[in-house]
C-alpha atoms as a PDB file:
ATOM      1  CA  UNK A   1      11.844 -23.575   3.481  1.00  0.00           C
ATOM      2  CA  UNK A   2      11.077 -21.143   6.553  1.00  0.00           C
ATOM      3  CA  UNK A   3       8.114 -19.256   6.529  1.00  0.00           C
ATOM      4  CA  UNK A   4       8.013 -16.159   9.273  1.00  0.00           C
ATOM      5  CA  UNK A   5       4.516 -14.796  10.057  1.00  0.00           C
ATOM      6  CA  UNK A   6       4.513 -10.841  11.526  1.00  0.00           C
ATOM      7  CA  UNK A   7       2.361  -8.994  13.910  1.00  0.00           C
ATOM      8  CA  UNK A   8       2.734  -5.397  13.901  1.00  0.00           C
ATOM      9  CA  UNK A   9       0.583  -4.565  17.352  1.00  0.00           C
ATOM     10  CA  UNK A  10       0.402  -1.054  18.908  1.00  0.00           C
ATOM     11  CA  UNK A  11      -0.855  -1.344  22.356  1.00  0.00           C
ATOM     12  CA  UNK A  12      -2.521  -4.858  22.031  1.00  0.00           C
ATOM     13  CA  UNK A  13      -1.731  -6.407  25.108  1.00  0.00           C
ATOM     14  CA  UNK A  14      -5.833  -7.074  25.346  1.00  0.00           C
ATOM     15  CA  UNK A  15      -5.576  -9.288  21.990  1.00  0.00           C
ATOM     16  CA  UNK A  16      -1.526  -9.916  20.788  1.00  0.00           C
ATOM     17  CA  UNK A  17      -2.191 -13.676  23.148  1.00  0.00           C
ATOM     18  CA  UNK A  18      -4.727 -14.540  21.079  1.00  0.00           C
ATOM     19  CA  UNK A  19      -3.455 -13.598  18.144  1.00  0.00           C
ATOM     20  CA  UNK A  20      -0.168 -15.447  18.340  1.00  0.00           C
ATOM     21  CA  UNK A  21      -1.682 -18.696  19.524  1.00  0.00           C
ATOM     22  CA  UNK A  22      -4.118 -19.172  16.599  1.00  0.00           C
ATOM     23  CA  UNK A  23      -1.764 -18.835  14.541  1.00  0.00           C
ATOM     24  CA  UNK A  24      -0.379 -22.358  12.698  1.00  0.00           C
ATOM     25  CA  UNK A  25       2.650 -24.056  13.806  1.00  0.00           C
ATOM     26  CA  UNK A  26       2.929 -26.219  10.717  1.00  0.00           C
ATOM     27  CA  UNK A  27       1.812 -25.187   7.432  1.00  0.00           C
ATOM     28  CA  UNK A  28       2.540 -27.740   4.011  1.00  0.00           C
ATOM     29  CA  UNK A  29       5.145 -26.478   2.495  1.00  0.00           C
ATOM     30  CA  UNK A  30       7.534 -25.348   4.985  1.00  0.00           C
ATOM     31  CA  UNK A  31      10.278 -27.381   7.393  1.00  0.00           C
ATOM     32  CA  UNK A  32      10.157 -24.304   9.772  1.00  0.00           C
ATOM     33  CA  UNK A  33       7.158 -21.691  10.990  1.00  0.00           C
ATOM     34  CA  UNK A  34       8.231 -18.938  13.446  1.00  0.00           C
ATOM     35  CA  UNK A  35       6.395 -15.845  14.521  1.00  0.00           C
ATOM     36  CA  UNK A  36       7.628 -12.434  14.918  1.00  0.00           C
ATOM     37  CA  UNK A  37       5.731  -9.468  16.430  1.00  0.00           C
ATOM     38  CA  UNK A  38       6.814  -6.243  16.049  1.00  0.00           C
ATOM     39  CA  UNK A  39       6.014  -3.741  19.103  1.00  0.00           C
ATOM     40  CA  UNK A  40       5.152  -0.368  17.666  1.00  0.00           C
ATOM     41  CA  UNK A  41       6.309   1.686  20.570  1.00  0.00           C
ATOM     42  CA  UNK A  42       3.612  -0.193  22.743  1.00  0.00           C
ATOM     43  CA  UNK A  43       3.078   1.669  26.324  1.00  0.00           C
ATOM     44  CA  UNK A  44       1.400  -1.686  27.975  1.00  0.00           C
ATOM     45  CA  UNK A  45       2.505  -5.109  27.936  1.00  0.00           C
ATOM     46  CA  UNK A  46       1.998  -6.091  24.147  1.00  0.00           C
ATOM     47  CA  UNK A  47       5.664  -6.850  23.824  1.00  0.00           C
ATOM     48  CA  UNK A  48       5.653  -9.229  27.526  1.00  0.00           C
ATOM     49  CA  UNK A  49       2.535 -10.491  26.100  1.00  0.00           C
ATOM     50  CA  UNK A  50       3.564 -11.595  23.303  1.00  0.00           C
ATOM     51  CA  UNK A  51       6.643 -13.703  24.378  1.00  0.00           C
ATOM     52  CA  UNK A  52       4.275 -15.090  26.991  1.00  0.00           C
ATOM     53  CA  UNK A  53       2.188 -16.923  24.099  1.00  0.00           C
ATOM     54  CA  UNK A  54       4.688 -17.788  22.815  1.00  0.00           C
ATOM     55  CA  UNK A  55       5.900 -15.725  19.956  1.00  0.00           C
ATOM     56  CA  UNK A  56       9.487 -16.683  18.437  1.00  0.00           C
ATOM     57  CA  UNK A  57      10.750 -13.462  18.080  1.00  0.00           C
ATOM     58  CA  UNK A  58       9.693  -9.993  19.484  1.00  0.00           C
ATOM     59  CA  UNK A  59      10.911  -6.836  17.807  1.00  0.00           C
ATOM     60  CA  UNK A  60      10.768  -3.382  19.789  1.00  0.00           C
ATOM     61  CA  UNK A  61      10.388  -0.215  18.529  1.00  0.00           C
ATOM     62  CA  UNK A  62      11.452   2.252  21.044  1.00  0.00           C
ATOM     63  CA  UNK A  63       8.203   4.928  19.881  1.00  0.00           C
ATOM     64  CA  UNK A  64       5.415   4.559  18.357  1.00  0.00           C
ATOM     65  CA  UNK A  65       5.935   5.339  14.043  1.00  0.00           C
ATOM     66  CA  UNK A  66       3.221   3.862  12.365  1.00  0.00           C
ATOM     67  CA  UNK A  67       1.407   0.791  10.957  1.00  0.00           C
ATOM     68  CA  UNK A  68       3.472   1.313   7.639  1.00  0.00           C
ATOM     69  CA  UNK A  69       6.951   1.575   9.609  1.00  0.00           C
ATOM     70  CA  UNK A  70       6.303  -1.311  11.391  1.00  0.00           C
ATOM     71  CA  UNK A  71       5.394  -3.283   9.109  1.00  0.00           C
ATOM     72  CA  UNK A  72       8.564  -2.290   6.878  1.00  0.00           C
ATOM     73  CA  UNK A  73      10.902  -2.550   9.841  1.00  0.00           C
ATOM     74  CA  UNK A  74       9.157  -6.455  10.310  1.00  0.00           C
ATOM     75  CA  UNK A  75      10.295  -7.261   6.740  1.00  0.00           C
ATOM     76  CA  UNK A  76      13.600  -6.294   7.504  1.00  0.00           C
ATOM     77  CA  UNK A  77      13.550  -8.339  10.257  1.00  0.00           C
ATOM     78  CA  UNK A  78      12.317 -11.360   8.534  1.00  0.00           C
ATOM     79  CA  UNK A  79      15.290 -10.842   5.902  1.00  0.00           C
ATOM     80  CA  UNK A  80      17.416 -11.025   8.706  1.00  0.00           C
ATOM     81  CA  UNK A  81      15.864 -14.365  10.134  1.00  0.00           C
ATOM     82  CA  UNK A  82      15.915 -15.995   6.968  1.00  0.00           C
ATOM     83  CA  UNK A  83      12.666 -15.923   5.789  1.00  0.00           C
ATOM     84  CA  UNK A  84      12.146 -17.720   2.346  1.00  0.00           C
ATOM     85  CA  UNK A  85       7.858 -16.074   2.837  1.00  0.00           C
ATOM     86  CA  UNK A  86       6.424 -13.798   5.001  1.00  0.00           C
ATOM     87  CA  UNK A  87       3.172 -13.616   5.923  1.00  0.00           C
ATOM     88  CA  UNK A  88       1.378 -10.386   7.577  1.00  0.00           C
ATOM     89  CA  UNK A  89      -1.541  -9.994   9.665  1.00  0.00           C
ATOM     90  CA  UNK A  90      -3.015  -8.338  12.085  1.00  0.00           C
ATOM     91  CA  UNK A  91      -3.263  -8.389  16.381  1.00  0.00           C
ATOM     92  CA  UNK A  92      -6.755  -7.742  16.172  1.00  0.00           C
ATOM     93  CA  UNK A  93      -6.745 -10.973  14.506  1.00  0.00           C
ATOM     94  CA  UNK A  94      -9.365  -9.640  11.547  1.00  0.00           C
ATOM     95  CA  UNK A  95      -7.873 -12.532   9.215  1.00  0.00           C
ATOM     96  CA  UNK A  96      -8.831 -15.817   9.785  1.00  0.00           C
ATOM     97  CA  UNK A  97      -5.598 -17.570  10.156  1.00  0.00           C
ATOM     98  CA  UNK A  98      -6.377 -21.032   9.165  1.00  0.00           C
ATOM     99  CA  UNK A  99      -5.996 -19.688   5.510  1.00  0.00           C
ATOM    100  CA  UNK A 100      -2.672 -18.654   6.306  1.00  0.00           C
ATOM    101  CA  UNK A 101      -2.021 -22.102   4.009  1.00  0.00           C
ATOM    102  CA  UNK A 102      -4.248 -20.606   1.052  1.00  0.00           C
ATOM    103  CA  UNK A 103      -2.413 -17.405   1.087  1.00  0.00           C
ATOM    104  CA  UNK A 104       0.877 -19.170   0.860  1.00  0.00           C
ATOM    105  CA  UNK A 105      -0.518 -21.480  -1.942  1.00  0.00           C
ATOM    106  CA  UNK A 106       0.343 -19.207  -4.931  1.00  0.00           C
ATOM    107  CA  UNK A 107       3.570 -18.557  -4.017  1.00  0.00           C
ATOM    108  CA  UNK A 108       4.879 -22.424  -2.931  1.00  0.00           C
ATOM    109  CA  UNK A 109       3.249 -23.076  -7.035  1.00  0.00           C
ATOM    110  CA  UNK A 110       5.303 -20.296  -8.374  1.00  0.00           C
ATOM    111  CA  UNK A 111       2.273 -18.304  -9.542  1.00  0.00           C
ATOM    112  CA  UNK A 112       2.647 -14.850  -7.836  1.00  0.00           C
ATOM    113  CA  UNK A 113       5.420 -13.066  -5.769  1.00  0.00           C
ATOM    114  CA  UNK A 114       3.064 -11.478  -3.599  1.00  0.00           C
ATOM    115  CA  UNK A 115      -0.475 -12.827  -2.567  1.00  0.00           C
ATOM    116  CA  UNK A 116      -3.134 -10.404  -0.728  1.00  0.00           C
ATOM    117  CA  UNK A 117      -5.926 -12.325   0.926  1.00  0.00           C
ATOM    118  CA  UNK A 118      -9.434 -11.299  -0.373  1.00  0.00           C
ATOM    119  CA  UNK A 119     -12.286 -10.652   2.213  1.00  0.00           C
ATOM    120  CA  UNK A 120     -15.075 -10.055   0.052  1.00  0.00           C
ATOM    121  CA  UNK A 121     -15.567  -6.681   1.040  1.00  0.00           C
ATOM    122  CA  UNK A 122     -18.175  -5.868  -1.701  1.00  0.00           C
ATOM    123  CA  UNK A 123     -20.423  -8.720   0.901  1.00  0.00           C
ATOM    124  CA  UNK A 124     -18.982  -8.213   4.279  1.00  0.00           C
ATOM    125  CA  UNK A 125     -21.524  -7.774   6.747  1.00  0.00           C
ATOM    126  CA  UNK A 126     -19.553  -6.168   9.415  1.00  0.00           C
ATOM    127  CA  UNK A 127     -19.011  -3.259   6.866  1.00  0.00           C
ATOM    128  CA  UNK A 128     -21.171  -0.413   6.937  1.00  0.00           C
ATOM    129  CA  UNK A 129     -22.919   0.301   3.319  1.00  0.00           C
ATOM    130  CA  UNK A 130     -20.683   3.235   3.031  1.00  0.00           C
ATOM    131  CA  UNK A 131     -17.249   1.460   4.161  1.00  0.00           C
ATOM    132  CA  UNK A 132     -18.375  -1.147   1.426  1.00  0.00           C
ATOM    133  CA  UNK A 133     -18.721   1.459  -1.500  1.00  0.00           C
ATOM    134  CA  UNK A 134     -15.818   3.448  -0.790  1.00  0.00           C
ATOM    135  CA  UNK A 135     -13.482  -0.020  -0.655  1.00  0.00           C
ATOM    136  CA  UNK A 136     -14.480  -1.219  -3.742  1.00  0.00           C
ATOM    137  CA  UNK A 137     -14.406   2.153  -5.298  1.00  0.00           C
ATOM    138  CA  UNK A 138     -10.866   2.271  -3.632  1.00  0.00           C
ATOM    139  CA  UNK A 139     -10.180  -1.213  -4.793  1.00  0.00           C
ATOM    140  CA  UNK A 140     -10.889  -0.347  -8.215  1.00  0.00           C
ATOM    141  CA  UNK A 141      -8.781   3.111  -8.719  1.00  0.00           C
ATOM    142  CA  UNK A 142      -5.654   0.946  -7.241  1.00  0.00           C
ATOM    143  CA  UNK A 143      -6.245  -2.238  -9.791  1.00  0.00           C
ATOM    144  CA  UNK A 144      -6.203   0.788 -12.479  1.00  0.00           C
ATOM    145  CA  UNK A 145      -2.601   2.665 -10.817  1.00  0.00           C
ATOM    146  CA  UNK A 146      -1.101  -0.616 -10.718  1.00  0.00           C
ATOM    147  CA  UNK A 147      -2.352  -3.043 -13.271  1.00  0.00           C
ATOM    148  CA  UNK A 148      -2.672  -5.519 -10.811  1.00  0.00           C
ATOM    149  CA  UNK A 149      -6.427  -7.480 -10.555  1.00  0.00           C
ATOM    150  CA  UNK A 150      -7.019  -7.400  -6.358  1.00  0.00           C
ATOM    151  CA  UNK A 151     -10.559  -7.250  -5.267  1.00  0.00           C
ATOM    152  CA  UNK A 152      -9.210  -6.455  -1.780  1.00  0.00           C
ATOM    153  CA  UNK A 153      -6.514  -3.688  -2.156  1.00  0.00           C
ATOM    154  CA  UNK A 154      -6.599  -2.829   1.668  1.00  0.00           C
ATOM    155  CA  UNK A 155      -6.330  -6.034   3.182  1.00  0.00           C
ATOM    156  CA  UNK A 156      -3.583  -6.178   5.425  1.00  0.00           C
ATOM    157  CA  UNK A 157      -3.377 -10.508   5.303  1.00  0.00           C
ATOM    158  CA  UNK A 158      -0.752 -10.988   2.612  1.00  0.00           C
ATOM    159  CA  UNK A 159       1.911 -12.783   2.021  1.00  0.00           C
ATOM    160  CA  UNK A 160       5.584 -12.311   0.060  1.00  0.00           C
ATOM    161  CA  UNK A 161       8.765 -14.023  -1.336  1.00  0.00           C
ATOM    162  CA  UNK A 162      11.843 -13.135   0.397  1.00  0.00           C
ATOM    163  CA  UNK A 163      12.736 -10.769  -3.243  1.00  0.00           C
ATOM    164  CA  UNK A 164       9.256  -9.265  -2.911  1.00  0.00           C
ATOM    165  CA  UNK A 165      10.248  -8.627   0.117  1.00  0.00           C
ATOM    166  CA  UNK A 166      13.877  -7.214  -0.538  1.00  0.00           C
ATOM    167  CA  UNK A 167      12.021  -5.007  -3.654  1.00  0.00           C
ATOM    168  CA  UNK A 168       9.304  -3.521  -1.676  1.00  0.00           C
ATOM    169  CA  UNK A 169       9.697   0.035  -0.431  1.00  0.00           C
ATOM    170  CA  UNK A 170       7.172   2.022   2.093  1.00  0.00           C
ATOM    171  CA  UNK A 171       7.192   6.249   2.034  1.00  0.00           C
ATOM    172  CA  UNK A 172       3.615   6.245   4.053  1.00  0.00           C
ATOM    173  CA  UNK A 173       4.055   6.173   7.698  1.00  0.00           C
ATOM    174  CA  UNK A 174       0.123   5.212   7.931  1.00  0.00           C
ATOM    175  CA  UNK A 175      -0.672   2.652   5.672  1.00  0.00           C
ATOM    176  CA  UNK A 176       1.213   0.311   3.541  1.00  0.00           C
ATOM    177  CA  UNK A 177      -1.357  -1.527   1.513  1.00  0.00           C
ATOM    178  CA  UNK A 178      -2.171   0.223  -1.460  1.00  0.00           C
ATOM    179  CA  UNK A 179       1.122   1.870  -1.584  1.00  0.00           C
ATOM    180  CA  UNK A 180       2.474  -1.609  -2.037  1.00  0.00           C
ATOM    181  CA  UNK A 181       0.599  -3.058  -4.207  1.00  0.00           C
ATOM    182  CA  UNK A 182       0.848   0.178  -6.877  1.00  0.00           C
ATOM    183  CA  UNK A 183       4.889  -0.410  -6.210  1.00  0.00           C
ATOM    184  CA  UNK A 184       4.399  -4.199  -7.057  1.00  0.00           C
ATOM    185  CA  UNK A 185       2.189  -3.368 -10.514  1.00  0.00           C
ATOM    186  CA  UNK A 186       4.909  -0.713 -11.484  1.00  0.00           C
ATOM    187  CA  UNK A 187       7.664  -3.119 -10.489  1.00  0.00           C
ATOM    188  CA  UNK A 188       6.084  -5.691 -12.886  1.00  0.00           C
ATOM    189  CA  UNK A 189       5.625  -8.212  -9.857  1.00  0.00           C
ATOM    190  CA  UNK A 190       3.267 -11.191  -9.998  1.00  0.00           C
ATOM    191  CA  UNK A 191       0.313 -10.240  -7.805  1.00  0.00           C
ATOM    192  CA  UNK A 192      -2.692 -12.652  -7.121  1.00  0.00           C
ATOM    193  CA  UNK A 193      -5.375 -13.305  -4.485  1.00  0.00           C
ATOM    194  CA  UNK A 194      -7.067 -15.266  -2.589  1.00  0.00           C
ATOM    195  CA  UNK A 195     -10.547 -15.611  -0.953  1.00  0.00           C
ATOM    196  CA  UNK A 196      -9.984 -15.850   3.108  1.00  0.00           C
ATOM    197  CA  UNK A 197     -12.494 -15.844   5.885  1.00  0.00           C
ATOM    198  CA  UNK A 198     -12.870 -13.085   8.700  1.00  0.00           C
ATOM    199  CA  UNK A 199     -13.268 -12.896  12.292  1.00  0.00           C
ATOM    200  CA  UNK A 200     -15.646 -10.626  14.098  1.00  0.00           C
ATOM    201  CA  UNK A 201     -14.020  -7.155  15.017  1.00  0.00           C
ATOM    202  CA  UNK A 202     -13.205  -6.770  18.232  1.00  0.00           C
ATOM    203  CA  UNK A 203     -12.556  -2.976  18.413  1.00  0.00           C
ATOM    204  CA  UNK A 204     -13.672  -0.490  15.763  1.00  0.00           C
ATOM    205  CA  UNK A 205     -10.362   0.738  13.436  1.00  0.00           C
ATOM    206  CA  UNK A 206      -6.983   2.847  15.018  1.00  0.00           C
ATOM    207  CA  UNK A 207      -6.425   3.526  11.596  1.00  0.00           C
ATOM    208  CA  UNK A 208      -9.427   5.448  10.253  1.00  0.00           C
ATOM    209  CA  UNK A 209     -12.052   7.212  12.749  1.00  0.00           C
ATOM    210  CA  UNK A 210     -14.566   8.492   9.472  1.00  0.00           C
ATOM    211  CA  UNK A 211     -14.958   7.374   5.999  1.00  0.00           C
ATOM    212  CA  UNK A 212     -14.196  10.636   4.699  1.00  0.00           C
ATOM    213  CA  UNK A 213     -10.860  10.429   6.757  1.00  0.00           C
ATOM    214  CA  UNK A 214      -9.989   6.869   4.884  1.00  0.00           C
ATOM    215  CA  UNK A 215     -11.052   8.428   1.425  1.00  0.00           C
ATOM    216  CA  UNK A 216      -8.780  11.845   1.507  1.00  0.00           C
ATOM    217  CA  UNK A 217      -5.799   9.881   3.414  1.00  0.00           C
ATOM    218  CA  UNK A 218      -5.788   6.717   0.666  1.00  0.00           C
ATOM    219  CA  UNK A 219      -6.769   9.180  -2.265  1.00  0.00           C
ATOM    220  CA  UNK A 220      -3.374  11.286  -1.805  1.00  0.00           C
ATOM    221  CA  UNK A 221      -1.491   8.127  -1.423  1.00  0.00           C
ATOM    222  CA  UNK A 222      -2.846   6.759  -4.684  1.00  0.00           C
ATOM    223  CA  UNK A 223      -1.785   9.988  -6.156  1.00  0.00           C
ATOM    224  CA  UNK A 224       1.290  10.139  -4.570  1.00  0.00           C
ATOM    225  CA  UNK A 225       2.395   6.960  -5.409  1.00  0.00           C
ATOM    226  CA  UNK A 226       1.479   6.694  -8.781  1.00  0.00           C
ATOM    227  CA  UNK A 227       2.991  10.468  -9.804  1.00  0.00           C
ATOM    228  CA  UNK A 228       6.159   8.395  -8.417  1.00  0.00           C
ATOM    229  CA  UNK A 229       6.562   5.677 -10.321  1.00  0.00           C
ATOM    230  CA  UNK A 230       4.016   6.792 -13.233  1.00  0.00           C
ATOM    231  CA  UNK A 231       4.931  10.765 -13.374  1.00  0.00           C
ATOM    232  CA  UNK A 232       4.632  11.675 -17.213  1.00  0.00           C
ATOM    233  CA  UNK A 233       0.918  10.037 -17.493  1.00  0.00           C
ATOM    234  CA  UNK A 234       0.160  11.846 -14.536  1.00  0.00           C
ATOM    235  CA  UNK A 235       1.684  15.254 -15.471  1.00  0.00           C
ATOM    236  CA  UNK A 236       0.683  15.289 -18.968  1.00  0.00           C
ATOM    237  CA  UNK A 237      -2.597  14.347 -18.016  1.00  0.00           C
ATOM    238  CA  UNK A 238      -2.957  17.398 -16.064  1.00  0.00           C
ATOM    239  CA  UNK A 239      -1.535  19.492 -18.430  1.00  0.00           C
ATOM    240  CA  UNK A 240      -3.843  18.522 -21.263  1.00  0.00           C
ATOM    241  CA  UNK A 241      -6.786  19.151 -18.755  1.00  0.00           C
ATOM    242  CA  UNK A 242      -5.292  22.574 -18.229  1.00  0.00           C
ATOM    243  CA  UNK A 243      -4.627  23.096 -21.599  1.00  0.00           C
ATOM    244  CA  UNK A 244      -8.423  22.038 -23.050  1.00  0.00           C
ATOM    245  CA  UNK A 245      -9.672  24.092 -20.373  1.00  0.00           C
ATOM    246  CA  UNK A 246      -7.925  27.275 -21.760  1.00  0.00           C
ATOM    247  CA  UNK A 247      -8.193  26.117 -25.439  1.00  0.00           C
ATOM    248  CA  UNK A 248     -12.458  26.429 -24.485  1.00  0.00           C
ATOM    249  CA  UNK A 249     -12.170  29.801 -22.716  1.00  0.00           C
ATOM    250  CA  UNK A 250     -10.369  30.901 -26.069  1.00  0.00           C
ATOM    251  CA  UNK A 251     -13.133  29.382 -28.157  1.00  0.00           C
ATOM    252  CA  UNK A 252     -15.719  31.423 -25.789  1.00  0.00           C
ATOM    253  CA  UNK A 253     -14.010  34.905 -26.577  1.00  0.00           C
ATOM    254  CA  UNK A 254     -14.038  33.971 -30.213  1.00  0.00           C
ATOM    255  CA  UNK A 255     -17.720  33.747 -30.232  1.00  0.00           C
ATOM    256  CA  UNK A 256     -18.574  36.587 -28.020  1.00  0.00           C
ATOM    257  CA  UNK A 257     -16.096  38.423 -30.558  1.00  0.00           C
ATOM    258  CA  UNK A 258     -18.115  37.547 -33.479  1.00  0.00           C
ATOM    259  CA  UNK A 259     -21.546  37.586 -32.178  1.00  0.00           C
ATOM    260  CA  UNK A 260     -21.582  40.668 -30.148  1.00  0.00           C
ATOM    261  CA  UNK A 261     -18.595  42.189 -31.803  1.00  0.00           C
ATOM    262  CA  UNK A 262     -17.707  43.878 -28.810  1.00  0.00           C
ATOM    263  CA  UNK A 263     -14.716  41.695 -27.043  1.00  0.00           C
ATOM    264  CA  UNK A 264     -14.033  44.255 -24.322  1.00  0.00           C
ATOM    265  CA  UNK A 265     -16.558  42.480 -22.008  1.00  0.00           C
ATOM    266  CA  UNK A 266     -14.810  39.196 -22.569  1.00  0.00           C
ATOM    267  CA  UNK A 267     -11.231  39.596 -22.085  1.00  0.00           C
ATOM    268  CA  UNK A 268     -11.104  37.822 -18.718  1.00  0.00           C
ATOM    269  CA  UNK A 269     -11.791  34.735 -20.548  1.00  0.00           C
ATOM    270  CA  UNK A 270      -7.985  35.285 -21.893  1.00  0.00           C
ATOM    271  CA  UNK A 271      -6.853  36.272 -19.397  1.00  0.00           C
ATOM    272  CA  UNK A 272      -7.394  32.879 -17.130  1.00  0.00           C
ATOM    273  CA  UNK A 273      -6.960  30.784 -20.574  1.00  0.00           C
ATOM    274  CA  UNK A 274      -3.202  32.162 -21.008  1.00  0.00           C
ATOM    275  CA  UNK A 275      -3.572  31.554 -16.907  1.00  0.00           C
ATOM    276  CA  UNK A 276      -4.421  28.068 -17.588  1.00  0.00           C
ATOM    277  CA  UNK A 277      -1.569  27.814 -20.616  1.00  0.00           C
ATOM    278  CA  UNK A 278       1.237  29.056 -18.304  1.00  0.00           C
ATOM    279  CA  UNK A 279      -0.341  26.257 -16.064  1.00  0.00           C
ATOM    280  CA  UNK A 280       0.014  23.380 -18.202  1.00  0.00           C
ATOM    281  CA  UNK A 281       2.987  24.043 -20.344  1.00  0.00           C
ATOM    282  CA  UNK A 282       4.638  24.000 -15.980  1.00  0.00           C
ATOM    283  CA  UNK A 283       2.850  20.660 -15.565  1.00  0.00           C
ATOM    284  CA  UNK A 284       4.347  19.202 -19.264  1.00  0.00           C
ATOM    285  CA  UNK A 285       7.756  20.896 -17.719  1.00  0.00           C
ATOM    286  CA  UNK A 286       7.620  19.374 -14.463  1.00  0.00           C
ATOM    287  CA  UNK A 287       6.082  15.386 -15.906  1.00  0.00           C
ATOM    288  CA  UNK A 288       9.953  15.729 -18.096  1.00  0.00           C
ATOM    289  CA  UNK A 289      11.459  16.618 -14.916  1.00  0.00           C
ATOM    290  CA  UNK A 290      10.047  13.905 -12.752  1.00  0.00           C
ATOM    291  CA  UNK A 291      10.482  11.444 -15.137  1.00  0.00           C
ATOM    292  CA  UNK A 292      14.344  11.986 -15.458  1.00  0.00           C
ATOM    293  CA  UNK A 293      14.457  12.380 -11.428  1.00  0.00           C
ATOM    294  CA  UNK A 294      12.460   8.803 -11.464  1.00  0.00           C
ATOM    295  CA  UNK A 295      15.749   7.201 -13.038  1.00  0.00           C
ATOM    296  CA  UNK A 296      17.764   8.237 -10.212  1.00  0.00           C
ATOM    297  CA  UNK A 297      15.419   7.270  -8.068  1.00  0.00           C
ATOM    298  CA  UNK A 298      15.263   3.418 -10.104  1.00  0.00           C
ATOM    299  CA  UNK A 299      19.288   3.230  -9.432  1.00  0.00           C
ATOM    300  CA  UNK A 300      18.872   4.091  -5.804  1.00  0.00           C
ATOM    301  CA  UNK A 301      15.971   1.487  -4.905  1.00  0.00           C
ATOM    302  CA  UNK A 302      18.641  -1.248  -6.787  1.00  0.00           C
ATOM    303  CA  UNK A 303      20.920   0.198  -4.535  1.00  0.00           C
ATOM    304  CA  UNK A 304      18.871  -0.428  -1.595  1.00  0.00           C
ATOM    305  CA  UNK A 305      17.976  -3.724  -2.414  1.00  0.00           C
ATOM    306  CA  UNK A 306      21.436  -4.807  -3.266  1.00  0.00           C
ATOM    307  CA  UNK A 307      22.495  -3.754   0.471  1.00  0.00           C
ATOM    308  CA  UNK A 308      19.036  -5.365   2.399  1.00  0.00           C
ATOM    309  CA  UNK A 309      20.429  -8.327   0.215  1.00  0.00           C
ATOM    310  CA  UNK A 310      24.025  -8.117   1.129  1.00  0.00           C
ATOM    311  CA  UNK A 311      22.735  -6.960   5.163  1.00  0.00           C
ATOM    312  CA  UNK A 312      20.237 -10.527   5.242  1.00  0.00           C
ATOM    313  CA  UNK A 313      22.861 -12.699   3.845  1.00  0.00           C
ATOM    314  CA  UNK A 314      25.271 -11.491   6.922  1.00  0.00           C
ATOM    315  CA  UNK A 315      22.597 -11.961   9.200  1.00  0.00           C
ATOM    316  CA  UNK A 316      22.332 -15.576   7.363  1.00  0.00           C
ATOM    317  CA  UNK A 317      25.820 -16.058   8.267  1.00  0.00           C
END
């Protein structure tokens, strides 16, 4: 069994060191541990640093794409080096990675496909009251998109089978975490976590500057995500909203029609209720039409899958 642990860094040539040399060497389970760090487009030494202390593998991107394309390309790459489990976490070394033997646990017992590693965030201290709310409000609205029961849906410490791995798709370029996880519910994966410690921050968050940033940016990618793979709940939904809404506005001109038994002042009320009608028999239309587009887009991601298969084995070779 080989397990390969990734690093997606972006300019980390402060902390990748660190980060690679806490990391475990041996870990039960597993004949063969090797570490891979993925260079987002770095412009210091993250990359030099990295071999330095003494990372197996170093993969360059030549410019900077993302958190959520790095971390897909380091999949990839762990396919291609044989990886039976990957684990992710990060350079800033958040993630204490003693537990990296918890977090593979699960997965060595054949009890999940994909284990996320649970901070505690409804008790962190380093959290700010606000940061707290909105991640177990966030944590909640993903364990209802996906069906999945993580207490921790943005914690980037998790780890994967190699057909997790294979299955897994990222459209974000930002963040993969919750778009993951939503995939892995929908996909009818085995999810599960884990309780792991924390280190202290060392640098406040690339990712999200302002709480209200974090909530609009992970907020359209729940949406997103689940009017992807769940697109008639989502559109019907909204066009039975629309279509109450007009239903009321006719109720109102009713009444105003029999109490005052002078409609004239009320006809805007059907005029935004056959508004809101036109609105939601288009969002019934377009929930059909999504869901028949979401077939194609089934036979495509076995498509894809079948050639990241076919493109590891090679590599295997």
């Amino acid at each position: 069994m080989k397990l390969v642990i990734q690093i997606p860094a972006w300019d980390e040539e402060e902390h990748i060191a660190a980060a690679v040399r806490e990391l475990p060497r041996s870990v039960p389970g597993f004949d063969i541990v090797e570490v891979l760090v993925i260079d987002d487009g770095s412009t210091d030494r993250t990359a030099q640093v990295a071999k330095e202390a003494g990372a197996d593998h170093v993969l360059r991107l030549p410019v900077h794409q993302g958190l959520a394309t790095a971390w897909r390309a380091g999949l990839d790459a762990c396919l291609r080096l044989s990886a039976d489990v990957i684990v992710s976490t990060d350079a800033d070394r958040q993630y204490a990675a003693a537990d990296i033997g918890k977090l593979v646990a699960p997965l060595l017992a054949g009890e999940a496909e994909i284990v996320v590693g649970d901070r505690g965030v409804a008790t962190k201290e380093d959290f700010s009251a606000g940061k707290r709310v909105f991640q177990r409000l966030g944590s909640w609205v993903v364990r209802r998109a996906s069906g999945t029961d993580v207490p921790d849906a943005t914690s980037g410490f998790r780890a994967l089978t190699r057909e997790a791995a294979l299955r897994l798709n990222v459209f974000s370029r930002m963040t993969y975490t919750i778009e993951t996880l939503i995939q892995a519910g929908n996909k009818e994966m085995k999810v599960a976590a884990v309780r792991v410690g924390t280190n202290p921050a060392v640098r406040p968050s690339r990712l999200f500057r302002k709480s209200w940033h974090y909530v609009l940016i992970q907020g359209a990618n729940i949406l997103r995500i689940t009017a992807l793979y769940k697109p008639l709940p989502v559109f019907f939904g909204l066009a039975t909203l629309l279509g109450s809404a007009g239903f009321v506005l006719v109720l109102r001109y009713v009444y105003f029609v029999v109490i005052d038994r002078n409609p004239a002042g009320h006809i805007q009320s059907l005029l935004l209720a056959a508004v809101l009608f036109l609105a939601a028999v288009t969002s019934f239309l377009t929930g059909l039409l999504a869901d028949l587009i979401s077939i194609n887009r089934r036979l495509l991601e076995e498509i894809l899958v079948h050639e990241r298969r076919r493109e590891a084995e090679r590599e295997r070779r």
